[in-house]
Protein backbone atom coordinates (compact mmCIF):
# COMPACT_ATOMS: atom_id res chain seq x y z
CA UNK A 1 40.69 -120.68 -67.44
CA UNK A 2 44.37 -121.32 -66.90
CA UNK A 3 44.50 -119.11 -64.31
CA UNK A 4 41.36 -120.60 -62.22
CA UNK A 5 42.98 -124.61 -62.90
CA UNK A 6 46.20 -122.41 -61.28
CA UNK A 7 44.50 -121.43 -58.01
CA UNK A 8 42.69 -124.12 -57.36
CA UNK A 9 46.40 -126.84 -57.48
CA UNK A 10 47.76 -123.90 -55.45
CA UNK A 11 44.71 -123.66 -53.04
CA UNK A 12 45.45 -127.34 -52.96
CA UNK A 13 48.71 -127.46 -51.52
CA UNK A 14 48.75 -125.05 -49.35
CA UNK A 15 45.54 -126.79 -47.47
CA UNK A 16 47.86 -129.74 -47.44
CA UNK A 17 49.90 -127.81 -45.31
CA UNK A 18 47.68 -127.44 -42.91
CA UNK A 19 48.29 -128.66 -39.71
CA UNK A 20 44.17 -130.14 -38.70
CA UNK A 21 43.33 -130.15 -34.87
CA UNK A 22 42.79 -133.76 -33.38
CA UNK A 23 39.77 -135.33 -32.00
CA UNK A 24 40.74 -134.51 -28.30
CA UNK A 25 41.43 -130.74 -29.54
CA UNK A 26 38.47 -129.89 -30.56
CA UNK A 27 36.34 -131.21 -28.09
CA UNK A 28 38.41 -129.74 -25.24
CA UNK A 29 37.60 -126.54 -27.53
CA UNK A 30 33.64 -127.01 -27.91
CA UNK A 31 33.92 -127.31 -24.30
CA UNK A 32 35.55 -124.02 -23.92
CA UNK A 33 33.57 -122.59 -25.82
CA UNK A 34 30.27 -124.13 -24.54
CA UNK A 35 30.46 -123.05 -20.90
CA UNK A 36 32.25 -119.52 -21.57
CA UNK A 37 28.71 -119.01 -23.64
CA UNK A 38 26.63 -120.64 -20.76
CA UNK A 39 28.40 -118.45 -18.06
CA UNK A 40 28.39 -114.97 -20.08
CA UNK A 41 24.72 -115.69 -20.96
CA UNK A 42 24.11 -116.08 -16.83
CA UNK A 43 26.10 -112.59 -15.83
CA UNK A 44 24.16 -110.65 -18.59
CA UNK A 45 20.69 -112.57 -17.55
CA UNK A 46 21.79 -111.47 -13.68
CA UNK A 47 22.83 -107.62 -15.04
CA UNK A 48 19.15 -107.69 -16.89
CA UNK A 49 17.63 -108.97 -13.84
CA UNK A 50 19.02 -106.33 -11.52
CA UNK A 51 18.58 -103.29 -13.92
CA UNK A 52 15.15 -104.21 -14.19
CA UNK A 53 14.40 -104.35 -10.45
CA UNK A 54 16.32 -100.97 -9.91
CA UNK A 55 14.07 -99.19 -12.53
CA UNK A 56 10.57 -100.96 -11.40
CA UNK A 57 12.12 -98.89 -8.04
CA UNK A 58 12.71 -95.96 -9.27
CA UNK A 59 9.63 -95.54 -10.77
């Protein structure tokens, strides 16, 4: 039990070393995040998109 009472008051501290991201930082992150996704999902949906027309060609 000792030991358990012992990680959790050092699990403690070190999270209070911790520097947190701000507001601002996160958000500017999300949005990062957000559009990289939207933009990667359009290439692959354009890559799908041709692929399929070149084997409705080919056969």
């Amino acid at each position: 039990m000792n030991k358990l009472i012992q990680f959790v008051k050092e699990s403690y501290a070190e999270l209070r070393k911790v520097i947190w991201p701000g507001r601002d930082d996160v958000v500017s992150s999300v949005k990062v995040v957000v559009i990289s996704t939207v933009i990667i999902a359009a290439v692959l949906g354009l890559v799908d998109v041709l692929l399929l027309f070149g084997i409705r060609a080919i056969f």
